[in-house]
Protein backbone atom coordinates (compact mmCIF):
# COMPACT_ATOMS: atom_id res chain seq x y z
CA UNK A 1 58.57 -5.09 43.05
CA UNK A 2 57.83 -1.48 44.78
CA UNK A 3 60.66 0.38 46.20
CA UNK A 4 59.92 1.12 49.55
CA UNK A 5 58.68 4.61 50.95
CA UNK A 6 61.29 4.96 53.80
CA UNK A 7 59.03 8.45 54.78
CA UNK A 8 56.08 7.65 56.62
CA UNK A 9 53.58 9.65 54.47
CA UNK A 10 52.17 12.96 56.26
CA UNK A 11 49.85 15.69 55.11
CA UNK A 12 51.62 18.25 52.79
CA UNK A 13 52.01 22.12 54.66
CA UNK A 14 51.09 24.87 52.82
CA UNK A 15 51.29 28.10 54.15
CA UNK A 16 49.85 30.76 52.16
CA UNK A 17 50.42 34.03 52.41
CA UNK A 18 47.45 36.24 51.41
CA UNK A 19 45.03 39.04 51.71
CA UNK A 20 42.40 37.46 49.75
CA UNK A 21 40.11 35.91 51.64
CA UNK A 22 38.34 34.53 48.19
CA UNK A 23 41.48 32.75 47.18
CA UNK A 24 42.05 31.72 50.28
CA UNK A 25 38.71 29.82 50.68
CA UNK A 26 39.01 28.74 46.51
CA UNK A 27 42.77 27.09 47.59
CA UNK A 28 41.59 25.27 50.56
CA UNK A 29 38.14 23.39 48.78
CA UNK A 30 40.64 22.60 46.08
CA UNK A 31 42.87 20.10 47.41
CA UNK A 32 41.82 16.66 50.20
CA UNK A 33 42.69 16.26 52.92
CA UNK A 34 46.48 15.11 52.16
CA UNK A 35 46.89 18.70 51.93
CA UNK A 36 46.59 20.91 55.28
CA UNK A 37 46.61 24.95 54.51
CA UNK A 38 48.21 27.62 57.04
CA UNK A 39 46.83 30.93 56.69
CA UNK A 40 48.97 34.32 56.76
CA UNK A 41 47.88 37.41 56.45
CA UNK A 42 51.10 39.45 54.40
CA UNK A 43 51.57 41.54 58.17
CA UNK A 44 52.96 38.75 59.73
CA UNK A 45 56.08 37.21 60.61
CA UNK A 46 56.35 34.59 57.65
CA UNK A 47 59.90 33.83 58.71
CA UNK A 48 58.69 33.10 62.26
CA UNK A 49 55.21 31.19 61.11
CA UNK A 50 57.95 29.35 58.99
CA UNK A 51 60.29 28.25 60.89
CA UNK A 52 57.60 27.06 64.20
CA UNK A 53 55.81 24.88 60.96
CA UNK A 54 58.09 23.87 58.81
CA UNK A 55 56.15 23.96 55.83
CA UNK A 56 56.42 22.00 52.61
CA UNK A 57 55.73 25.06 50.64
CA UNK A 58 55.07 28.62 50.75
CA UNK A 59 52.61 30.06 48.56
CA UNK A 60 52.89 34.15 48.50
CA UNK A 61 50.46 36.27 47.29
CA UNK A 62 51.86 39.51 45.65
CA UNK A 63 49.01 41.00 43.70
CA UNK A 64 49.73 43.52 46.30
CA UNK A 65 53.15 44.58 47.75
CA UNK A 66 55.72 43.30 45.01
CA UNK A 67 59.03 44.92 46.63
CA UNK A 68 57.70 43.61 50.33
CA UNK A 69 57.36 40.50 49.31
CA UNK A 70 61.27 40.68 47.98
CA UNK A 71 61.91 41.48 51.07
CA UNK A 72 60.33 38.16 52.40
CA UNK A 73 61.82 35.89 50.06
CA UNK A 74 65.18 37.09 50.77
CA UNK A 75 64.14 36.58 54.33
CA UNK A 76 63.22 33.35 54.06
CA UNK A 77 66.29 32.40 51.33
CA UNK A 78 68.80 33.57 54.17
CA UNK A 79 67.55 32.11 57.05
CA UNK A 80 69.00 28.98 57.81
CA UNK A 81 65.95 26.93 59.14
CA UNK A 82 63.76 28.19 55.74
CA UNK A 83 65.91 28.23 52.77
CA UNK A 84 65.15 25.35 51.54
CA UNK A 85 61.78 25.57 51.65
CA UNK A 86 60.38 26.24 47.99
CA UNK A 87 57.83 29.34 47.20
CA UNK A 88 55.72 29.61 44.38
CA UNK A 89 53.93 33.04 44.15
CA UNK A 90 50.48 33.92 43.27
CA UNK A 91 50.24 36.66 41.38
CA UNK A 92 47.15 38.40 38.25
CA UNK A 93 47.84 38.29 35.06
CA UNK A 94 51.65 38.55 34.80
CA UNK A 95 54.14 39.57 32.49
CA UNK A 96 56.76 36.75 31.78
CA UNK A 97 59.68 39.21 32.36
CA UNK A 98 58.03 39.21 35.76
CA UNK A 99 58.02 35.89 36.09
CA UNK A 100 61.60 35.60 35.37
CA UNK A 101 62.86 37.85 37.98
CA UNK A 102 60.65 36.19 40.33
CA UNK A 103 62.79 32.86 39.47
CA UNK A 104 66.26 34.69 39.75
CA UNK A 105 65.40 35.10 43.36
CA UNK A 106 64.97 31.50 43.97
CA UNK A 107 60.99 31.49 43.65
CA UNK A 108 60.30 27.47 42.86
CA UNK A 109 57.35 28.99 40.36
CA UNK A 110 54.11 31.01 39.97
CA UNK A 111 50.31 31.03 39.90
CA UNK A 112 47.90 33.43 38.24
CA UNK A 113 44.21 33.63 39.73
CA UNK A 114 43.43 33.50 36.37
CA UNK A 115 43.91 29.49 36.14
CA UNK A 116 42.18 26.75 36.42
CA UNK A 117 41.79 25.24 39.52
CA UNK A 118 42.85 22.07 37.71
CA UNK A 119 46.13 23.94 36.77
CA UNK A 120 46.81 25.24 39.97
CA UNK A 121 46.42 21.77 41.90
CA UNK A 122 48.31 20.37 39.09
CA UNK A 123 51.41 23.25 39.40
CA UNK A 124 51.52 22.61 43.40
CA UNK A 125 51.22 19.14 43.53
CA UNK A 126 54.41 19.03 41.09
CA UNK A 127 56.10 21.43 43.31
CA UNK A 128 55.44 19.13 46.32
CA UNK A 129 56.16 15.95 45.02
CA UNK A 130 59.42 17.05 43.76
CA UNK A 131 59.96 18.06 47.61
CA UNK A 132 59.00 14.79 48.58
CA UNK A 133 61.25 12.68 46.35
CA UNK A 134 64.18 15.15 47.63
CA UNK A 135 63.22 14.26 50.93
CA UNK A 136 63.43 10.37 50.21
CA UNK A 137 66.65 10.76 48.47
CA UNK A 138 67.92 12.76 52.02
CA UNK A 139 66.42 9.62 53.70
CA UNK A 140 68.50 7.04 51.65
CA UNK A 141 71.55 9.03 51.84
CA UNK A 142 71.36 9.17 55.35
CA UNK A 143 70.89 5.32 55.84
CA UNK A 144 73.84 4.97 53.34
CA UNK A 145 75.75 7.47 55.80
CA UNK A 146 74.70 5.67 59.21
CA UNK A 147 76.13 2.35 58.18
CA UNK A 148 79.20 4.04 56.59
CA UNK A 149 79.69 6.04 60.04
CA UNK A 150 79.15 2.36 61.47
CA UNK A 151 81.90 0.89 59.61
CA UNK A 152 84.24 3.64 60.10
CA UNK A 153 83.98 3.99 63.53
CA UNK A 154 84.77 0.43 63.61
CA UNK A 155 88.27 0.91 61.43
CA UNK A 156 88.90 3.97 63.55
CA UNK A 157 88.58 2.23 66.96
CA UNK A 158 91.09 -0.77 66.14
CA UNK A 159 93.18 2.04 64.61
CA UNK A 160 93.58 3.64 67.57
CA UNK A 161 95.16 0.15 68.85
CA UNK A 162 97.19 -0.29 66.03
CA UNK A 163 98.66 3.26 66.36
CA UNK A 164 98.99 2.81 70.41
CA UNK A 165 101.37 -0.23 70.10
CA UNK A 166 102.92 1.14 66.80
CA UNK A 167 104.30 3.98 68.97
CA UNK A 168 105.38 1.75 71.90
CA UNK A 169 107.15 -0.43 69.65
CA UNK A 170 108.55 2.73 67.74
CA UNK A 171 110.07 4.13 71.08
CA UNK A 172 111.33 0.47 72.39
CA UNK A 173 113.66 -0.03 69.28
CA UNK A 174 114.66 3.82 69.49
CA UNK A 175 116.06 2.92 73.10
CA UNK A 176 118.30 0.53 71.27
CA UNK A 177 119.32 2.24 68.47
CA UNK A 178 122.63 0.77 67.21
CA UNK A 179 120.93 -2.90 67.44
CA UNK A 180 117.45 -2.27 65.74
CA UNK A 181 118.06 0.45 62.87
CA UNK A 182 116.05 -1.66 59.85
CA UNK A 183 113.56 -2.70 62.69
CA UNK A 184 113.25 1.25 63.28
CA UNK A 185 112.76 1.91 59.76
CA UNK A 186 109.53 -0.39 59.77
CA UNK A 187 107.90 0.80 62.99
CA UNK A 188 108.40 4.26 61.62
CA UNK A 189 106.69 3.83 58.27
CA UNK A 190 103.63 1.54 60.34
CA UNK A 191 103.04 4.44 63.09
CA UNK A 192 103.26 7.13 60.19
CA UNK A 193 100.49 5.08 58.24
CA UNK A 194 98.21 3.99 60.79
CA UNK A 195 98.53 7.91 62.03
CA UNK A 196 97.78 8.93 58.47
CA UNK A 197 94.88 6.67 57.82
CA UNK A 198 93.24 7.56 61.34
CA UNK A 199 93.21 11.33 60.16
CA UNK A 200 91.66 10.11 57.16
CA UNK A 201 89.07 8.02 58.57
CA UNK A 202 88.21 11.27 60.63
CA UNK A 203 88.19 13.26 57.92
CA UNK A 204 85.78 11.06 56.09
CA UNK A 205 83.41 11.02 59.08
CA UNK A 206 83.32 14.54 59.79
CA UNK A 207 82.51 15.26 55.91
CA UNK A 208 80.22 12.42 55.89
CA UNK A 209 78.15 14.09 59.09
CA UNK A 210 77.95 17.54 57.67
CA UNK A 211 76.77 16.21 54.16
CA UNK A 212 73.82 14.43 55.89
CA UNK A 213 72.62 17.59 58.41
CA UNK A 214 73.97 15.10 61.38
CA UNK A 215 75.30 18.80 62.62
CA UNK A 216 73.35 21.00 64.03
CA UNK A 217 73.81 24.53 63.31
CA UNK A 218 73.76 26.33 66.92
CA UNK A 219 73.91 30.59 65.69
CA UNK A 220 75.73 32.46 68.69
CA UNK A 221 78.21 35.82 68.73
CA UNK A 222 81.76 34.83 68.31
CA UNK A 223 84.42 37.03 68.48
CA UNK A 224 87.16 36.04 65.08
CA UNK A 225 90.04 37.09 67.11
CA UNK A 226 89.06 34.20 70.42
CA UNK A 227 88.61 31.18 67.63
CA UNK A 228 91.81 32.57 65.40
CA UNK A 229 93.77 32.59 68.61
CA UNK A 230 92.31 29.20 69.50
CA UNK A 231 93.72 27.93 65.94
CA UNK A 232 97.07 29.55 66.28
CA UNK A 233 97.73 28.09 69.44
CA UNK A 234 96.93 24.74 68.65
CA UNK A 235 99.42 24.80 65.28
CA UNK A 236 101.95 26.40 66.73
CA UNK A 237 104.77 23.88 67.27
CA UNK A 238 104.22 23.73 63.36
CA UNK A 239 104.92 27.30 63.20
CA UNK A 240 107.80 26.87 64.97
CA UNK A 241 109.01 24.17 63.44
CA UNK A 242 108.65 25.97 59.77
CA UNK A 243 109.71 29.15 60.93
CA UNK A 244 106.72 30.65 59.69
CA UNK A 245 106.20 34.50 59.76
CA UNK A 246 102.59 34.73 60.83
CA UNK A 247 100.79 37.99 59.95
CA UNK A 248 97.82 38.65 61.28
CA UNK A 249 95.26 42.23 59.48
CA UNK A 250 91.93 42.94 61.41
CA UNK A 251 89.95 44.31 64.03
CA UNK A 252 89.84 42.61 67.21
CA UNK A 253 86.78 43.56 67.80
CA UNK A 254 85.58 41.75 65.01
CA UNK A 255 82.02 39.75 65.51
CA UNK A 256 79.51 37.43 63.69
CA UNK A 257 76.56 35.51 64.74
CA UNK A 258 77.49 32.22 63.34
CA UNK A 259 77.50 28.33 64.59
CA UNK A 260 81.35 28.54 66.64
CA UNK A 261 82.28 24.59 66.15
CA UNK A 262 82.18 25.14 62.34
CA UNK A 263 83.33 28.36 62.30
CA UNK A 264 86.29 26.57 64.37
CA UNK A 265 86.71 23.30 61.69
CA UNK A 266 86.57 26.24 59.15
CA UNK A 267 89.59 27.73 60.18
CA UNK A 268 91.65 24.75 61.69
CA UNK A 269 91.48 23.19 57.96
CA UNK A 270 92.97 26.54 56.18
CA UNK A 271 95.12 26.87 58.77
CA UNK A 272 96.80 23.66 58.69
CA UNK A 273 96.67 23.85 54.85
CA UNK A 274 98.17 27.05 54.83
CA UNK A 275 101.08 25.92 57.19
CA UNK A 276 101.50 21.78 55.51
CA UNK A 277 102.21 24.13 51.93
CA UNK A 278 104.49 26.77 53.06
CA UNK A 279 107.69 26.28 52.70
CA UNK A 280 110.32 26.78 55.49
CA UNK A 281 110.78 30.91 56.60
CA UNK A 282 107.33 31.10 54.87
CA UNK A 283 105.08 33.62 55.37
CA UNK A 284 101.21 33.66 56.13
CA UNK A 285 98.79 36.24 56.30
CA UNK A 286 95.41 36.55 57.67
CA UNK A 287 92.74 39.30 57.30
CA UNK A 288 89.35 39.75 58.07
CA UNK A 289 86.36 42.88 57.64
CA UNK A 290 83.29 42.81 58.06
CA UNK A 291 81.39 44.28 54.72
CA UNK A 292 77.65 45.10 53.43
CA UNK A 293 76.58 47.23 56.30
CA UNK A 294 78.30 44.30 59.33
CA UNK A 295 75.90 41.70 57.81
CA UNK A 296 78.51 39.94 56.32
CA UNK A 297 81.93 38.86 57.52
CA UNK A 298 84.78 37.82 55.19
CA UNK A 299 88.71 36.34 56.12
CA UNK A 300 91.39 35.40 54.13
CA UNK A 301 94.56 32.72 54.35
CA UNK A 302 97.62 33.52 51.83
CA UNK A 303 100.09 31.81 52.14
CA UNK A 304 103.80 32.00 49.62
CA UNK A 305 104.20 28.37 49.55
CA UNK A 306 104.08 25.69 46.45
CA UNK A 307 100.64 26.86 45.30
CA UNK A 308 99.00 24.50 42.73
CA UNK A 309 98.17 24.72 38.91
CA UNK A 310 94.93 26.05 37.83
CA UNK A 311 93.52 23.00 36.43
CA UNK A 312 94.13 21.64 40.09
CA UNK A 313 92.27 24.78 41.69
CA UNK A 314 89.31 24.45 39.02
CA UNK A 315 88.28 20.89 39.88
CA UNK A 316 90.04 21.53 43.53
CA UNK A 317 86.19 20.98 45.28
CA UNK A 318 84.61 17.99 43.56
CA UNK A 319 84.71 14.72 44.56
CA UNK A 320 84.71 12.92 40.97
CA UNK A 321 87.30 14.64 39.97
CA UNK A 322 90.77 12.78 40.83
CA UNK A 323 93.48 15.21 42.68
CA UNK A 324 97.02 14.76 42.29
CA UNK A 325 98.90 13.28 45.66
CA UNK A 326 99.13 16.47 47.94
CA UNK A 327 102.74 16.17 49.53
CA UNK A 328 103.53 18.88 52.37
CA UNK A 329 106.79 21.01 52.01
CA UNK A 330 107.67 18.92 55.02
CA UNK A 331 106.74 15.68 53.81
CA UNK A 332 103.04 15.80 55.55
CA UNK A 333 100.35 13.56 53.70
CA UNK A 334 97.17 15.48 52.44
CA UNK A 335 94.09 13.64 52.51
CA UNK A 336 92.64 16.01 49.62
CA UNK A 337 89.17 16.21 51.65
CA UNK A 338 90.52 19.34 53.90
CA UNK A 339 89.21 21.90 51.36
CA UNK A 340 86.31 19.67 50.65
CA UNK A 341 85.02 19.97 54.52
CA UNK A 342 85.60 23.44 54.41
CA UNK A 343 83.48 23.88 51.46
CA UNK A 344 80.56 21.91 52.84
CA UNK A 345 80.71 23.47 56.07
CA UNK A 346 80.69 27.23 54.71
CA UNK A 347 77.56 26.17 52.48
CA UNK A 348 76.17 24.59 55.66
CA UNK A 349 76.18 28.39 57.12
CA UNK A 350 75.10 29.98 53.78
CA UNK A 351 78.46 31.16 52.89
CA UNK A 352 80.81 30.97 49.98
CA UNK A 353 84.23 29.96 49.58
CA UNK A 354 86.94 31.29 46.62
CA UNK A 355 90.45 30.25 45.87
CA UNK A 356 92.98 31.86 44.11
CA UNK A 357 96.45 30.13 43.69
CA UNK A 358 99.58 30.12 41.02
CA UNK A 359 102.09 27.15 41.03
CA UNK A 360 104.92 27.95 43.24
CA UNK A 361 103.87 31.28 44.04
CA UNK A 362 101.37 30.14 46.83
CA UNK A 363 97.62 30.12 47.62
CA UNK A 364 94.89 32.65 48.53
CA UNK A 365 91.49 31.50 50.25
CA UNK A 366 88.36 34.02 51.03
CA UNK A 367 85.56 32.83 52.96
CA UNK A 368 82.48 35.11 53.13
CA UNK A 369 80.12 34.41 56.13
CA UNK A 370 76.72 36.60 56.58
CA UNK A 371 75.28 36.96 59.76
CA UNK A 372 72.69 34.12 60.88
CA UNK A 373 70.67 35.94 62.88
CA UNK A 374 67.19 34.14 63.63
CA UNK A 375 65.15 36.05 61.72
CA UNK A 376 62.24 34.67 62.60
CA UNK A 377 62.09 35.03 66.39
């Protein structure tokens, strides 16, 4: 039996940038009419032509103009709304040395006018059915995702019950303390676990939704110092509570055009990390620059607290990898997926994410965030 095609099938977009009118004309009698060409002259705005079509694939022509048309693949690499869409260049005869450097910065492959026309229909139909089973696999994963967000939601709601009387029930036998002290003990350890599993539930969700593109990234100016504050704030009975000496290195006037909600999750999870593994009269610093010109804009979280072994930090991001149980300093439960969020999140905004960390002697995260301005408008 067939699998079924769960994408409704749709001409393939090209959009090729060249110069060469005879090419141009040779590429477009070559393929049916499951195949619809743009045409771009190098002068204009690929970016912008990109991101209005959304294009399977970009075919560049750079017979002419090798270190512009760097320029444009770098473009279109760090754009958010166009990195992932694959370029194969057309090029004459080329050296393979060439070819190779043309790889290294993310080209999908190359063409020489010197082919076949055979070849070449053969080279971008690969190319764009390898798109097209990616795009299936998104599909699947994102039915998977719906009916997992289904189900969750569903455990979350009645959790939400389950917690509500758990605390009632909690305070009633507190009001009668010298009667109820074993009955205390139990509605204790069911309003800390139905707590505990609700924050897990939402952490699962929240991963799940960024994994599948549910989120939308929105690029605006934000101002560091507004969301740290924002963060600070919001932990601070924990900071309190620790004692923790908070330390805070960088410019206030410190901006980047980023998407603020996950720029927000980004720092609530290292904050709360960085506070759940510090130890009482701990200490917790925070710095942020902005390097390479203000395009890019990186922070750091140390903390002094328990820290963890390096075989934990080497495998500290992957899902099939099993963690050990992450116990706070204070006793607080770690779902192991706070780092794992983070992670997705900065990739989501075409970041990168480091950790550096020594049992007992605490933990050091860097988060590097370039500037996603719309390069195409």
């Amino acid at each position: 039996m067939k699998s079924k095609n769960y994408i409704t099938a749709k001409p393939y977009k090209i959009i090729v940038v060249t110069s060469d009118n005879d090419f141009w004309g040779l590429l477009e009698n070559t393929f049916d009419d499951n195949y619809q060409f743009f045409h771009s002259q190098p002068v204009d705005n690929i970016v912008k032509k990109a991101c209005k079509l959304q294009p399977d694939l970009v075919l560049k022509d750079i017979s002419k103009g090798r270190q512009k048309s760097f320029q444009i693949f770098k473009s279109l690499k760090n754009d958010y709304r166009t990195h992932n869409i694959p370029i194969i260049t057309i090029t004459e005869k080329e050296k393979p040395e060439n070819i190779e450097k043309f790889i290294d910065a993310g080209i999908a492959g190359n063409i020489t006018k010197q082919f076949s026309l055979a070849e070449i229909r053969s080279i971008v139909k690969t190319q764009l059915e390898l798109k097209r089973k990616t795009d299936e696999n998104k599909q699947m994963d994102l039915i998977k995702t719906r009916f997992f967000s289904i189900m969750t939601n569903e455990i979350k709601n009645s959790l939400i019950g389950v917690r509500g009387i758990a605390g009632f029930l909690l305070k009633d036998l507190e009001d009668n303390v010298e009667k109820n002290n074993d009955n205390i003990k139990m509605a204790r350890i069911l309003y800390d676990d139905s707590k505990d599993l609700y924050n897990f539930l939402e952490n699962l969700i929240e991963w799940a939704s960024i994994e599948t593109n549910r989120i939308e990234v929105i690029p605006v100016k934000v101002g560091f110092h507004d969301i740290l504050n924002n963060a600070l704030d919001h932990f601070q009975n924990d900071i309190n509570r620790k004692q923790i000496n908070m330390v805070c290195r960088y410019d206030e006037q410190i901006q980047l055009t980023t998407d603020k909600k996950a720029m927000t999750m980004i720092l609530f999870h290292l904050i709360s990390n960085a506070i759940k593994y510090s130890n009482k009269k701990g200490k917790i610093v925070i710095r942020a620059e902005t390097t390479d010109n203000g395009s890019t804009t990186r922070f750091m979280i140390e903390d002094n607290g328990v820290g963890m072994d390096k075989s934990v930090v080497k495998h500290i991001f992957r899902l099939d990898t099993p963690h050990p149980k992450s116990i706070g300093t204070d006793g607080e439960k770690g779902t192991g997926l706070g780092l794992i969020i983070c992670r997705s999140i900065v990739e989501k905004l075409l970041g990168k994410i480091d950790i550096e960390s020594n049992k007992h002697r605490g933990t050091k995260v860097t988060v590097k965030l370039p500037e996603l301005r719309n390069m195409g408008s």
